[in-house]
C-alpha atoms as a PDB file:
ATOM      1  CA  UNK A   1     -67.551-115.561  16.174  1.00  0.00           C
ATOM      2  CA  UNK A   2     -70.361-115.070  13.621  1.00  0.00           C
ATOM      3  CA  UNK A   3     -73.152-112.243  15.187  1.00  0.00           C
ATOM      4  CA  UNK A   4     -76.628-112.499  14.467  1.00  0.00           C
ATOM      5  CA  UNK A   5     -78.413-109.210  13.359  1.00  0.00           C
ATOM      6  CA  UNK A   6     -76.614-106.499  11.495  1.00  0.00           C
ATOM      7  CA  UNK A   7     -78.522-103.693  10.481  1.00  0.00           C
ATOM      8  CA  UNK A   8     -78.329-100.923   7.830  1.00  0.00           C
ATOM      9  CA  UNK A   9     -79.201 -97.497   8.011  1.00  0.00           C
ATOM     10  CA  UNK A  10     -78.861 -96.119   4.764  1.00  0.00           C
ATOM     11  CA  UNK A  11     -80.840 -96.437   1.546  1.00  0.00           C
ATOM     12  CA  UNK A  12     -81.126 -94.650  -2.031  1.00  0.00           C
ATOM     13  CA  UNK A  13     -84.315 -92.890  -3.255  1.00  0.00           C
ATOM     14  CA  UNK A  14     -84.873 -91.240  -6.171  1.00  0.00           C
ATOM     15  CA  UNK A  15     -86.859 -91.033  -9.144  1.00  0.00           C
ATOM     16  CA  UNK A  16     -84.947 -93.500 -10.802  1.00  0.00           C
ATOM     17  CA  UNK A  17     -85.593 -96.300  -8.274  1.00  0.00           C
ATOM     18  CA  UNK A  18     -89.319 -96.110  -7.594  1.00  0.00           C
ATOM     19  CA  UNK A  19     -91.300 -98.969  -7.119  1.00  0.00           C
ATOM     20  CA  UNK A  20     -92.686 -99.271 -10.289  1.00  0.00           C
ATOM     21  CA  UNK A  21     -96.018 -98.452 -11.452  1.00  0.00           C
ATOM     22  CA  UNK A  22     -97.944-100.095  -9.156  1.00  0.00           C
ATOM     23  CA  UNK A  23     -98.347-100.510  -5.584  1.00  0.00           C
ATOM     24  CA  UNK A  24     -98.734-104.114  -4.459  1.00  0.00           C
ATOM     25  CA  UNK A  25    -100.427-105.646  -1.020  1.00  0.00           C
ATOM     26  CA  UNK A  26     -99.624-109.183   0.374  1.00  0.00           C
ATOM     27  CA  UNK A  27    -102.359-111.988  -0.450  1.00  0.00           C
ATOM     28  CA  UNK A  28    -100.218-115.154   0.165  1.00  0.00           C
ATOM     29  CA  UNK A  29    -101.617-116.705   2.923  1.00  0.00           C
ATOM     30  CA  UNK A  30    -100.310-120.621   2.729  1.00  0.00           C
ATOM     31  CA  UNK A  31     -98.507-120.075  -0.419  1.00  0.00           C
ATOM     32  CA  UNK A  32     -95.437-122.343  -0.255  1.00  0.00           C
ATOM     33  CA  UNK A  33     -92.677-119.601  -2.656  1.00  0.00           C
ATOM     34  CA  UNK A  34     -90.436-122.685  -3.587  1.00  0.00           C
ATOM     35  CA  UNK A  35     -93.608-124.348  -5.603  1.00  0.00           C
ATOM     36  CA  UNK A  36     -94.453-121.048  -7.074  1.00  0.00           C
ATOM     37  CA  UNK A  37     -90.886-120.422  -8.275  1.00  0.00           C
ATOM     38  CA  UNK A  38     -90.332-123.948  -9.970  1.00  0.00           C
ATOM     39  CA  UNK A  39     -93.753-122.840 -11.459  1.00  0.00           C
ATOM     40  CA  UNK A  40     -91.683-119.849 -12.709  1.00  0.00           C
ATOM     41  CA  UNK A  41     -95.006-117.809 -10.892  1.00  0.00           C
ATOM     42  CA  UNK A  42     -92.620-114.721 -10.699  1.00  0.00           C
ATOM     43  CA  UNK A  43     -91.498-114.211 -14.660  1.00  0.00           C
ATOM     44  CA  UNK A  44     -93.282-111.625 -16.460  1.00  0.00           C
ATOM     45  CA  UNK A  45     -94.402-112.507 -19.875  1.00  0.00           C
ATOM     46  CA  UNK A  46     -94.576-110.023 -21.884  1.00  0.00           C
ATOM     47  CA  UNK A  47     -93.242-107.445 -21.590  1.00  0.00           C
ATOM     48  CA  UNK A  48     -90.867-109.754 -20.103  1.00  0.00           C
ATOM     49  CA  UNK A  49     -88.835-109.340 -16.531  1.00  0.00           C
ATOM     50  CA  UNK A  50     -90.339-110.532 -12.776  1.00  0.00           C
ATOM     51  CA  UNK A  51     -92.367-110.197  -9.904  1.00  0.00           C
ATOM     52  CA  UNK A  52     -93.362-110.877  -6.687  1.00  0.00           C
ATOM     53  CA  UNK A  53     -96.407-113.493  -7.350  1.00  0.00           C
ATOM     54  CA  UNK A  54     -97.590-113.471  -3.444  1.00  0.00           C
ATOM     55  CA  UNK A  55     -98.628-109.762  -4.137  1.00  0.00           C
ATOM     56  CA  UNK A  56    -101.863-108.495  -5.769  1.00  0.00           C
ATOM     57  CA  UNK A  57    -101.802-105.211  -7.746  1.00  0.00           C
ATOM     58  CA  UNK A  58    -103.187-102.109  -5.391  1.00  0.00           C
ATOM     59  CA  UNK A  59    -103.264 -98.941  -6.797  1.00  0.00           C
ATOM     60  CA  UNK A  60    -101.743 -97.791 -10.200  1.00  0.00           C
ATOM     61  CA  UNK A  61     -99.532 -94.520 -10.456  1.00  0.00           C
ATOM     62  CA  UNK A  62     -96.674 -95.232  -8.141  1.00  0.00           C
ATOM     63  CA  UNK A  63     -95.077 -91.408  -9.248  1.00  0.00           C
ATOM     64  CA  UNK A  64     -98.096 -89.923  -7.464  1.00  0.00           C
ATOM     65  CA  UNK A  65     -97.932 -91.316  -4.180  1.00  0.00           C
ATOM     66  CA  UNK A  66     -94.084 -90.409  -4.513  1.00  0.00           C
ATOM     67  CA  UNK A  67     -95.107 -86.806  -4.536  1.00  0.00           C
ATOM     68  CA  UNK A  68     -97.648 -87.202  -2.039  1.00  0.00           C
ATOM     69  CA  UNK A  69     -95.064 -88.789   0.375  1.00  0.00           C
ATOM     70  CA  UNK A  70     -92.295 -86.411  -0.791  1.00  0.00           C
ATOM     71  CA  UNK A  71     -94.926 -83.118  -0.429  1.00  0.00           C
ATOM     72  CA  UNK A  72     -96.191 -84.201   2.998  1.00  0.00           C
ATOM     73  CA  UNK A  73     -95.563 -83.376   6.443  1.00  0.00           C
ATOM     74  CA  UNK A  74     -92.493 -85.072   8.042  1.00  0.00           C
ATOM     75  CA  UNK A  75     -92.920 -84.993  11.827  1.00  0.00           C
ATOM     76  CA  UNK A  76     -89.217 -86.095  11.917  1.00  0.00           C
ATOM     77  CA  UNK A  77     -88.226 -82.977   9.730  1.00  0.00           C
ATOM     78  CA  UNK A  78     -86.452 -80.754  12.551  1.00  0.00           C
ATOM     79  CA  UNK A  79     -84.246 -83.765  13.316  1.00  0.00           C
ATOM     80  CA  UNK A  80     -82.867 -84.126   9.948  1.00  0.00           C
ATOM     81  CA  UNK A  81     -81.588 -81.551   9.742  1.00  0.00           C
ATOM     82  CA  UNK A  82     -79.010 -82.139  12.269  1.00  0.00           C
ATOM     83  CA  UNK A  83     -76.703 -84.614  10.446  1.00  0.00           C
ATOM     84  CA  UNK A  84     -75.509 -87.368  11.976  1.00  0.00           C
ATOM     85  CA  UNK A  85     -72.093 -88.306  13.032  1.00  0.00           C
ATOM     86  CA  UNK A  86     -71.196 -92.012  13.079  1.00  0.00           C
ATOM     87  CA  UNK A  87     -67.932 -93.592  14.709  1.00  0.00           C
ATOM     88  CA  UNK A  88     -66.091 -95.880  12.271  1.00  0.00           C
ATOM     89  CA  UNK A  89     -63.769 -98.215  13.554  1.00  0.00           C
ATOM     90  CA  UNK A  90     -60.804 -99.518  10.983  1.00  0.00           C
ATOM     91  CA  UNK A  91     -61.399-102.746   9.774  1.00  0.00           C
ATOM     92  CA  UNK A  92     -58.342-105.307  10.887  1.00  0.00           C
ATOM     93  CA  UNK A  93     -57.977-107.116   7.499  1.00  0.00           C
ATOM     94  CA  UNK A  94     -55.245-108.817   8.383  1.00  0.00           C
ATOM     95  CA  UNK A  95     -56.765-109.679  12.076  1.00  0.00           C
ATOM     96  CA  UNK A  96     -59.967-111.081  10.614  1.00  0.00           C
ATOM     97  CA  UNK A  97     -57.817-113.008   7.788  1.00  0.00           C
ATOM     98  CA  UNK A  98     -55.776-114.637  10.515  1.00  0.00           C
ATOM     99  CA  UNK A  99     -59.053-115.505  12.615  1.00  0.00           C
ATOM    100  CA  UNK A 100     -61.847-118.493  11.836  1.00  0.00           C
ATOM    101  CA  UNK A 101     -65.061-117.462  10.322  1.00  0.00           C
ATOM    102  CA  UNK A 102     -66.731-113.984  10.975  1.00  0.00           C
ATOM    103  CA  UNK A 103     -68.593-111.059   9.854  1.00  0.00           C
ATOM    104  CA  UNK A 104     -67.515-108.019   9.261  1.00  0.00           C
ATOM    105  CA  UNK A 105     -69.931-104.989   8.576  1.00  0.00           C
ATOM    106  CA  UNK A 106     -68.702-102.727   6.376  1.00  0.00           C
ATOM    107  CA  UNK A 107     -71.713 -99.652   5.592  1.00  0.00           C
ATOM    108  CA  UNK A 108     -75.386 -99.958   4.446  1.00  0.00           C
ATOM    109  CA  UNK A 109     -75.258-103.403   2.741  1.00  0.00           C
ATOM    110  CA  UNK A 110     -72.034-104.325   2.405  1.00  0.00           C
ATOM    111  CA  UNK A 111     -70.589-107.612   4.435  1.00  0.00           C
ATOM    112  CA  UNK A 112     -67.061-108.723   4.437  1.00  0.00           C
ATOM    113  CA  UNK A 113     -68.254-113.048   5.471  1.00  0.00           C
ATOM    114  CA  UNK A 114     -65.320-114.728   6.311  1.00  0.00           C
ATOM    115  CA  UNK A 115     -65.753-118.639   5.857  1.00  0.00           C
ATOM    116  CA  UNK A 116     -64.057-121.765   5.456  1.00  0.00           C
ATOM    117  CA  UNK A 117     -60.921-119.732   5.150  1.00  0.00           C
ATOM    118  CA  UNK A 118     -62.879-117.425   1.836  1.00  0.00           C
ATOM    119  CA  UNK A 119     -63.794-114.037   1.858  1.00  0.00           C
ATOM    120  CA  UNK A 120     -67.219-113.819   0.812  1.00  0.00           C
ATOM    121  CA  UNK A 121     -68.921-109.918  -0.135  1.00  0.00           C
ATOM    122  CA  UNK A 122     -71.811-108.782  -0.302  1.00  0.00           C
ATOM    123  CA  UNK A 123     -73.490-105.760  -2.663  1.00  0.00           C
ATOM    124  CA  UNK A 124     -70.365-104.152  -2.055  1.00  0.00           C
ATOM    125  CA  UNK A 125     -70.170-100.125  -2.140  1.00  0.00           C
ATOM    126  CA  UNK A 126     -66.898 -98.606  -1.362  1.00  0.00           C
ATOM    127  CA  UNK A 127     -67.708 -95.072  -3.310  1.00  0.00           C
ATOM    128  CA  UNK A 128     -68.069 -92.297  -1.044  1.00  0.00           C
ATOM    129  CA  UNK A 129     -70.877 -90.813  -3.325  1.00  0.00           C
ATOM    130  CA  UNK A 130     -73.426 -92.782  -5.214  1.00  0.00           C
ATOM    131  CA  UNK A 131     -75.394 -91.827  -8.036  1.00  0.00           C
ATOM    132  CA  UNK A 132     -73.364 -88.705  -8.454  1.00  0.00           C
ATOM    133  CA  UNK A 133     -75.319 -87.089  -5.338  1.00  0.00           C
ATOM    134  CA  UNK A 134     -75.967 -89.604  -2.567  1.00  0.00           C
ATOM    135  CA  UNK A 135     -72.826 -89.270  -0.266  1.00  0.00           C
ATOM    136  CA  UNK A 136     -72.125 -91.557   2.360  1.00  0.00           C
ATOM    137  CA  UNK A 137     -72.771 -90.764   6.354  1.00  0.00           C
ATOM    138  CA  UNK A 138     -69.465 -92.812   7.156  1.00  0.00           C
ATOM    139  CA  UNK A 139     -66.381 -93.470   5.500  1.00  0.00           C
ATOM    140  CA  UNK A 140     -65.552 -96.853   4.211  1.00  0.00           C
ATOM    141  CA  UNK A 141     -63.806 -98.696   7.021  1.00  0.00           C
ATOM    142  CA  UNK A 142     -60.923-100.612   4.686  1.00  0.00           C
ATOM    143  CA  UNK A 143     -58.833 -98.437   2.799  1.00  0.00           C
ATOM    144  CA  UNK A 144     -58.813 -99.551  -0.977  1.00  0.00           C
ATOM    145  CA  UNK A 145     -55.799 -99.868  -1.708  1.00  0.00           C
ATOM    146  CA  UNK A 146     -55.780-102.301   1.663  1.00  0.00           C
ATOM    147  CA  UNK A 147     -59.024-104.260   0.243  1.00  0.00           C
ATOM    148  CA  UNK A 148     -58.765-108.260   0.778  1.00  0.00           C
ATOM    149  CA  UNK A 149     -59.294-110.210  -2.162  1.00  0.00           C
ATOM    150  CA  UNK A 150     -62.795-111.302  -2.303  1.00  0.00           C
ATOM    151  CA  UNK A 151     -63.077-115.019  -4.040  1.00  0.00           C
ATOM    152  CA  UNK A 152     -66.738-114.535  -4.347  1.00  0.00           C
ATOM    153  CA  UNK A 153     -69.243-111.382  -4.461  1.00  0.00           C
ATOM    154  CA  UNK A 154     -73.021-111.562  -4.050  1.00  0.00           C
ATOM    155  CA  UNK A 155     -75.125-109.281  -5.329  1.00  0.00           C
ATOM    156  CA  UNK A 156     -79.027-108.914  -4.525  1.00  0.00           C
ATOM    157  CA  UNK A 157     -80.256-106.503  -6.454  1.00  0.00           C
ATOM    158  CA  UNK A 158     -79.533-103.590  -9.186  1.00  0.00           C
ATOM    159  CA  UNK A 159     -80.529-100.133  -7.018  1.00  0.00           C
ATOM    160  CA  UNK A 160     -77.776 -97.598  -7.271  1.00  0.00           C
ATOM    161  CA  UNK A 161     -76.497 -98.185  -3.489  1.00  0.00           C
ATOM    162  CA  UNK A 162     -76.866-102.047  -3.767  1.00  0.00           C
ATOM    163  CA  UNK A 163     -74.657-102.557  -7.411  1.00  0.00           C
ATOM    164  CA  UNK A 164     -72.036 -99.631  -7.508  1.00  0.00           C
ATOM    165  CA  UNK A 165     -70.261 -99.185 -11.237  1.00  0.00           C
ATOM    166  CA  UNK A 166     -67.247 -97.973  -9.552  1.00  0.00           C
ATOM    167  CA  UNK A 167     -66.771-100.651  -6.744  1.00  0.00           C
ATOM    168  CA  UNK A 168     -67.107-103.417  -8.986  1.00  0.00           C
ATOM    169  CA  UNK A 169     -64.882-101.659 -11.403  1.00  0.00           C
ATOM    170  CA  UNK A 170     -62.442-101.993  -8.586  1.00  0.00           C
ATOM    171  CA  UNK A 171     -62.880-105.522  -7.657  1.00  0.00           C
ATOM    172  CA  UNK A 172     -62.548-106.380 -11.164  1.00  0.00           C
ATOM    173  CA  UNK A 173     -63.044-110.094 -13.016  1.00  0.00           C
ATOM    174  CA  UNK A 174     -60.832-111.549 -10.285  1.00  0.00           C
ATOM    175  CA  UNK A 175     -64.240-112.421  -8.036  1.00  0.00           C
ATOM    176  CA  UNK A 176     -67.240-115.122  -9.021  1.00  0.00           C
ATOM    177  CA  UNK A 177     -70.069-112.983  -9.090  1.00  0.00           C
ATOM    178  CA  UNK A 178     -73.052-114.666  -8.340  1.00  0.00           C
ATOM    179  CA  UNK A 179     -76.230-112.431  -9.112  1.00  0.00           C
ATOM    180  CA  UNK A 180     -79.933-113.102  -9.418  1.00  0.00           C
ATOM    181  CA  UNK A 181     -81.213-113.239 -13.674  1.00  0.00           C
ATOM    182  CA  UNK A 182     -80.492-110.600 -16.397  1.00  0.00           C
ATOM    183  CA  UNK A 183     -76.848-109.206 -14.651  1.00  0.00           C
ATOM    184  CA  UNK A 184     -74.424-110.601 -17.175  1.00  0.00           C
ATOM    185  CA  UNK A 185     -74.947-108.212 -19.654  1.00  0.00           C
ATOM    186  CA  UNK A 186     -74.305-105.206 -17.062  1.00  0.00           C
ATOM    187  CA  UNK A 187     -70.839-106.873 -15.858  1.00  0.00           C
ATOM    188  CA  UNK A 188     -69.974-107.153 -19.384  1.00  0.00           C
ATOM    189  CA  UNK A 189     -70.082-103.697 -20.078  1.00  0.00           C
ATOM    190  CA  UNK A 190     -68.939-103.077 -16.748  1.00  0.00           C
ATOM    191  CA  UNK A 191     -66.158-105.455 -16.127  1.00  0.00           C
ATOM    192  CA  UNK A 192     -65.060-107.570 -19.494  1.00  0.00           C
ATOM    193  CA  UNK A 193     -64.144-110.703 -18.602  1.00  0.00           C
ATOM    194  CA  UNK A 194     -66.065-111.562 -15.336  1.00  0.00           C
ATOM    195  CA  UNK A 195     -67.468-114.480 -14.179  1.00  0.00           C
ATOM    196  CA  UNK A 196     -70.720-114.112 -13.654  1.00  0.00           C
ATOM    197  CA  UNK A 197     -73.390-116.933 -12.228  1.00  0.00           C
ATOM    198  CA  UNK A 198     -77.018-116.471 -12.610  1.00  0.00           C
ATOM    199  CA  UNK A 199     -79.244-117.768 -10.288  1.00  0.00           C
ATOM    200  CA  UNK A 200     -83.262-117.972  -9.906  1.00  0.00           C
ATOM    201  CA  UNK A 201     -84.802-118.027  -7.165  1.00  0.00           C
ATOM    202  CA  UNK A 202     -83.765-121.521  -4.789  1.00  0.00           C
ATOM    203  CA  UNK A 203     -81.151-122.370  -7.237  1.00  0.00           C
ATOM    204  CA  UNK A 204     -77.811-123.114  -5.206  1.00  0.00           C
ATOM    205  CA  UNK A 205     -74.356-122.963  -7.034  1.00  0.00           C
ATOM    206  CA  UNK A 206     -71.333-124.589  -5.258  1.00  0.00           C
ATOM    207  CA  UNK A 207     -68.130-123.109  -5.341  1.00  0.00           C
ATOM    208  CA  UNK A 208     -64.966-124.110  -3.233  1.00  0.00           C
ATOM    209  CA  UNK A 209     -66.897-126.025  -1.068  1.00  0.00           C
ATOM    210  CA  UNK A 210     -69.878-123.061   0.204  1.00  0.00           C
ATOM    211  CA  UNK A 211     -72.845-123.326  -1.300  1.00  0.00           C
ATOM    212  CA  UNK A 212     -74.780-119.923  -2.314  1.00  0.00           C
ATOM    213  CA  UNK A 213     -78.782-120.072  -2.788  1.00  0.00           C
ATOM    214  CA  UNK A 214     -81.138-117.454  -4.295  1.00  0.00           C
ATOM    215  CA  UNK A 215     -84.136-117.054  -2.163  1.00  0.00           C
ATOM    216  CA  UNK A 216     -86.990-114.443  -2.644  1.00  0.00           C
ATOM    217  CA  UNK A 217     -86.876-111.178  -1.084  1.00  0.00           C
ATOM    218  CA  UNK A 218     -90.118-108.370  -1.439  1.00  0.00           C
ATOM    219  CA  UNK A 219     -88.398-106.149  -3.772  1.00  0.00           C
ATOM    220  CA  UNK A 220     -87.855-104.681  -6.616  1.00  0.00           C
ATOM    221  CA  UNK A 221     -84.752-103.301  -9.626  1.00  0.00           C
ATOM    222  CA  UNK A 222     -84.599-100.259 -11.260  1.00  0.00           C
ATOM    223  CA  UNK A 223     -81.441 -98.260 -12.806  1.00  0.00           C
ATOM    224  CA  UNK A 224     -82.880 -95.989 -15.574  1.00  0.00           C
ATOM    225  CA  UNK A 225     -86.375 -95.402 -16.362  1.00  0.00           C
ATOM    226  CA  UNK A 226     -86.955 -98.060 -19.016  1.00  0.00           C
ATOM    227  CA  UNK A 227     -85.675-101.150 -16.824  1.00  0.00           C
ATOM    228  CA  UNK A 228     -88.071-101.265 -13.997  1.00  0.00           C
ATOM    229  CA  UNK A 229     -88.500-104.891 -12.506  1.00  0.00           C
ATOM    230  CA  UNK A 230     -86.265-106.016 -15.731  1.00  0.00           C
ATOM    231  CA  UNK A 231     -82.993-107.899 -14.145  1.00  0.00           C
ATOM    232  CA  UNK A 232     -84.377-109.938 -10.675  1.00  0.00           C
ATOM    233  CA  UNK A 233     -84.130-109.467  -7.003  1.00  0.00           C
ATOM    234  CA  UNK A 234     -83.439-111.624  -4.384  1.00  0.00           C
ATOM    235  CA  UNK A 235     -81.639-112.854  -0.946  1.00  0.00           C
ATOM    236  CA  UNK A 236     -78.659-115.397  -0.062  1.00  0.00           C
ATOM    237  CA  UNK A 237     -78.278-118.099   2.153  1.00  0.00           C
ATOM    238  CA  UNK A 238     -74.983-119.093   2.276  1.00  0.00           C
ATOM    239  CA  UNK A 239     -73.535-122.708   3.584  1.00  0.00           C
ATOM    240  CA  UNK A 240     -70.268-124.120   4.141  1.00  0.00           C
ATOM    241  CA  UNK A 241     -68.220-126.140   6.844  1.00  0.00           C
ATOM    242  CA  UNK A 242     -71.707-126.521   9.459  1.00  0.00           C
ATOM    243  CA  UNK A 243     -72.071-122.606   9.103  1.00  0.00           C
ATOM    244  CA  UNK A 244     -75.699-121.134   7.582  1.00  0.00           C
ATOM    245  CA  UNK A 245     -75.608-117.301   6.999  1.00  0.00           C
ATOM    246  CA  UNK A 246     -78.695-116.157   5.384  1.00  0.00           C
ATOM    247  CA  UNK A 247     -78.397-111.971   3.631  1.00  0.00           C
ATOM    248  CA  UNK A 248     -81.679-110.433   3.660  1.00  0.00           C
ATOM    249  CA  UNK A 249     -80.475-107.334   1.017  1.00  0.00           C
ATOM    250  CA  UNK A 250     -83.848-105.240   1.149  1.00  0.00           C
ATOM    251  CA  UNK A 251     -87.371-106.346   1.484  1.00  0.00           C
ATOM    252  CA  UNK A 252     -90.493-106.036   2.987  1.00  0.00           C
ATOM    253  CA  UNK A 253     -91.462-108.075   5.730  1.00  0.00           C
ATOM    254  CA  UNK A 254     -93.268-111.691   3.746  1.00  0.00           C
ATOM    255  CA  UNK A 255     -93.914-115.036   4.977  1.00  0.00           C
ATOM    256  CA  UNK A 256     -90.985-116.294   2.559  1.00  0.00           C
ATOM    257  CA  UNK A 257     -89.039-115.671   6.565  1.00  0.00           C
ATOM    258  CA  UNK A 258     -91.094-118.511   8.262  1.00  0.00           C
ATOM    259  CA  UNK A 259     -90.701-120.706   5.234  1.00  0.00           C
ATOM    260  CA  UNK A 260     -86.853-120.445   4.939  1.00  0.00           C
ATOM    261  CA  UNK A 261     -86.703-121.093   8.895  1.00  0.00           C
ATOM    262  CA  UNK A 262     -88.201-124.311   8.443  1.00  0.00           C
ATOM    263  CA  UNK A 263     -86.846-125.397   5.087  1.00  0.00           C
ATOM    264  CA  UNK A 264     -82.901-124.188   6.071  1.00  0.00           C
ATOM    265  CA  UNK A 265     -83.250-123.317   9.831  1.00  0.00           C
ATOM    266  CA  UNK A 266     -81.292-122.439  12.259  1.00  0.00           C
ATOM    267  CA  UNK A 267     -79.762-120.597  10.602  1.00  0.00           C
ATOM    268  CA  UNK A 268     -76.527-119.167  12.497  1.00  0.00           C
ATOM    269  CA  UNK A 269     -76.669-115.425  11.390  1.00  0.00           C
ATOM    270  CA  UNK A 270     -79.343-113.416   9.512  1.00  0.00           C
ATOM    271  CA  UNK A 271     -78.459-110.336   8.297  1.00  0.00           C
ATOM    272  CA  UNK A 272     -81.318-107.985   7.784  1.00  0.00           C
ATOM    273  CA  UNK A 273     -82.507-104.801   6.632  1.00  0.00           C
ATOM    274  CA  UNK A 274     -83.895-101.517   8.273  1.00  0.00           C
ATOM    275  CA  UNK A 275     -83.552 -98.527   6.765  1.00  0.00           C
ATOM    276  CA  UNK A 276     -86.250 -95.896   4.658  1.00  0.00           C
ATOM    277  CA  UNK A 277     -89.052 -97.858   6.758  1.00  0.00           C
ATOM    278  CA  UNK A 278     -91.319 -94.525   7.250  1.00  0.00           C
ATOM    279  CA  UNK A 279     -94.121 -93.559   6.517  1.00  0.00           C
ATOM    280  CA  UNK A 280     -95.190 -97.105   6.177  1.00  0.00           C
ATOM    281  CA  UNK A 281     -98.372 -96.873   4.180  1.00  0.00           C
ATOM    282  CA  UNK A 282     -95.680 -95.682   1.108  1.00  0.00           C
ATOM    283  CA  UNK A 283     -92.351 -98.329   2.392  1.00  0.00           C
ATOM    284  CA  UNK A 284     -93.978-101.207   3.912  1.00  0.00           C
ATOM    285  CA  UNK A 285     -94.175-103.483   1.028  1.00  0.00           C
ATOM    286  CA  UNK A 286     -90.759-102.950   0.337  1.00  0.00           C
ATOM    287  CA  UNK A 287     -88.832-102.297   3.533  1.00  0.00           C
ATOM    288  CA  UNK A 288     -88.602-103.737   7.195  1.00  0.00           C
ATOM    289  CA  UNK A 289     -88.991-101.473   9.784  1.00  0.00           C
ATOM    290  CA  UNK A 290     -86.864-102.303  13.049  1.00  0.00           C
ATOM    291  CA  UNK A 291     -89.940-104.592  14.743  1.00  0.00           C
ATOM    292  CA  UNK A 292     -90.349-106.610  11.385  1.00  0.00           C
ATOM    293  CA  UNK A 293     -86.964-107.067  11.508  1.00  0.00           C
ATOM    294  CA  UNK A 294     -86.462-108.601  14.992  1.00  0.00           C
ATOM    295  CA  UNK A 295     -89.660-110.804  14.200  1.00  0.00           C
ATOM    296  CA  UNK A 296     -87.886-111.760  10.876  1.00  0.00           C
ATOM    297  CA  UNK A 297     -84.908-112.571  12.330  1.00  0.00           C
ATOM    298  CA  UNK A 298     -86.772-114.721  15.082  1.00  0.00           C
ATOM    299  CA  UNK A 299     -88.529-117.327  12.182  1.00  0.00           C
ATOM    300  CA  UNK A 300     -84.917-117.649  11.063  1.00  0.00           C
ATOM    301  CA  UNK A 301     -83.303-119.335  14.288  1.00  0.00           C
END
């Protein structure tokens, strides 16, 4: 039976995935996202790469208010240091496989979605470190070598613990891999051979009878320092067989929630993001923090 919230706990920060150069503040009051993406409101220009249109610059010199946050007291800095120990359950492949559509959480923001007999994956990360020094709390629930085979793989974004080299590598050009704009040329290097489906945002692609749609998220891509905002970012709502899952991947809380609840609502299970949500006058644009979340998840219904 398909839940409704899943939440994620962990997230990647480091120099090489900061929010850009600016800081940004929501002005969208009435703005209707699907008009200003057919009005291609979120493409850059020059020097070329995207947006989020419904925000107005705020301040300049994002590597400064990293420091600040990073340099400043942390009134949750005695309970850090006590690391925390997480139960994992082993994932039942062949259990799920043998049941009707379901969703399987599988660390951070990877989802095994099992529907109309498919297995569906999303920003999948099986490495047990990241970025050669982000380690994971919990181990990966499926051994590898015991892995289903995924027909289709969505990914949201390109931060280090959302689009892992090595998982990929190890899914190989078996999967469709339906990204937002400017992945192909990653995979390629990556994984020669893959199929690999662009989508902007509220383009849909049908494949085996599910239909997979881009929406907006509040975000933003990074890998190295030259690439910032460069390849796209975005959310999923996926259909098939009367079922509507709809994966949040990271983003701040935005009114693009109430407007997919009444364009695609209900919507049978949203899956959405909490994690790095503190201090919020440095994450809020970009992350949900557990409230935003449950309010999110109540537009969607």
């Amino acid at each position: 039976m398909i839940k409704g919230l899943f939440i994620k706990f962990m997230v990647l920060l480091s120099l090489l995935s900061m929010p850009g150069l600016v800081f940004l503040q929501d002005v969208s009051g009435e703005i209707d996202l699907e008009d200003l993406a057919k009005k291609k409101a979120h493409h850059r220009g020059n020097p070329g790469g995207f947006i989020n249109p419904w925000l107005a610059e705020e301040e300049p010199g994002g590597l400064l208010r990293f420091l600040r946050w990073k340099f400043s007291n942390n009134p949750y800095a005695e309970e850090k240091k006590v690391r925390p120990r997480f139960t994992v359950i082993p994932t039942k492949v062949q259990e799920i496989e043998n049941q009707g559509d379901s969703i399987t959480y599988l660390g951070h923001a990877t989802l095994w979605i099992r529907l109309a007999q498919q297995n569906v994956i999303t920003d999948p990360v099986f490495s047990e470190t990241i970025a050669l020094f982000i380690k994971r709390h919990a181990s990966f629930p499926i051994p590898l070598a015991g892995l289903p085979e995924f027909q289709v793989v969505l990914i949201s974004h390109s931060h280090y613990d959302h689009l892992d080299q090595a998982s990929i590598i190890r899914l190989g050009n078996k999967p469709l891999y339906l990204t937002p704009l400017g992945y192909k040329d990653w995979f390629q290097g990556v994984v020669p051979g893959a199929r690999v489906i662009e989508l902007d945002w509220f383009e849909s692609y049908a494949h085996r009878g599910i239909t997979y749609r881009l929406l907006p998220a509040q975000h933003w891509t990074k890998r190295t320092l030259l690439d910032t905002n460069r390849r796209l970012w975005g959310s999923w709502l996926i259909e098939g067989q009367g079922r509507k899952v709809y994966f949040g991947a990271d983003s701040g809380y935005f009114r693009g929630y109430r407007e997919f609840g009444k364009k695609f609502g209900p919507i049978d299970a949203a899956l959405l993001p909490v994690g790095l949500y503190e201090p919020r006058w440095f994450m809020k644009t970009h992350h949900l923090n557990p409230e935003e979340a449950i309010r999110a998840a109540g537009l969607t219904e």
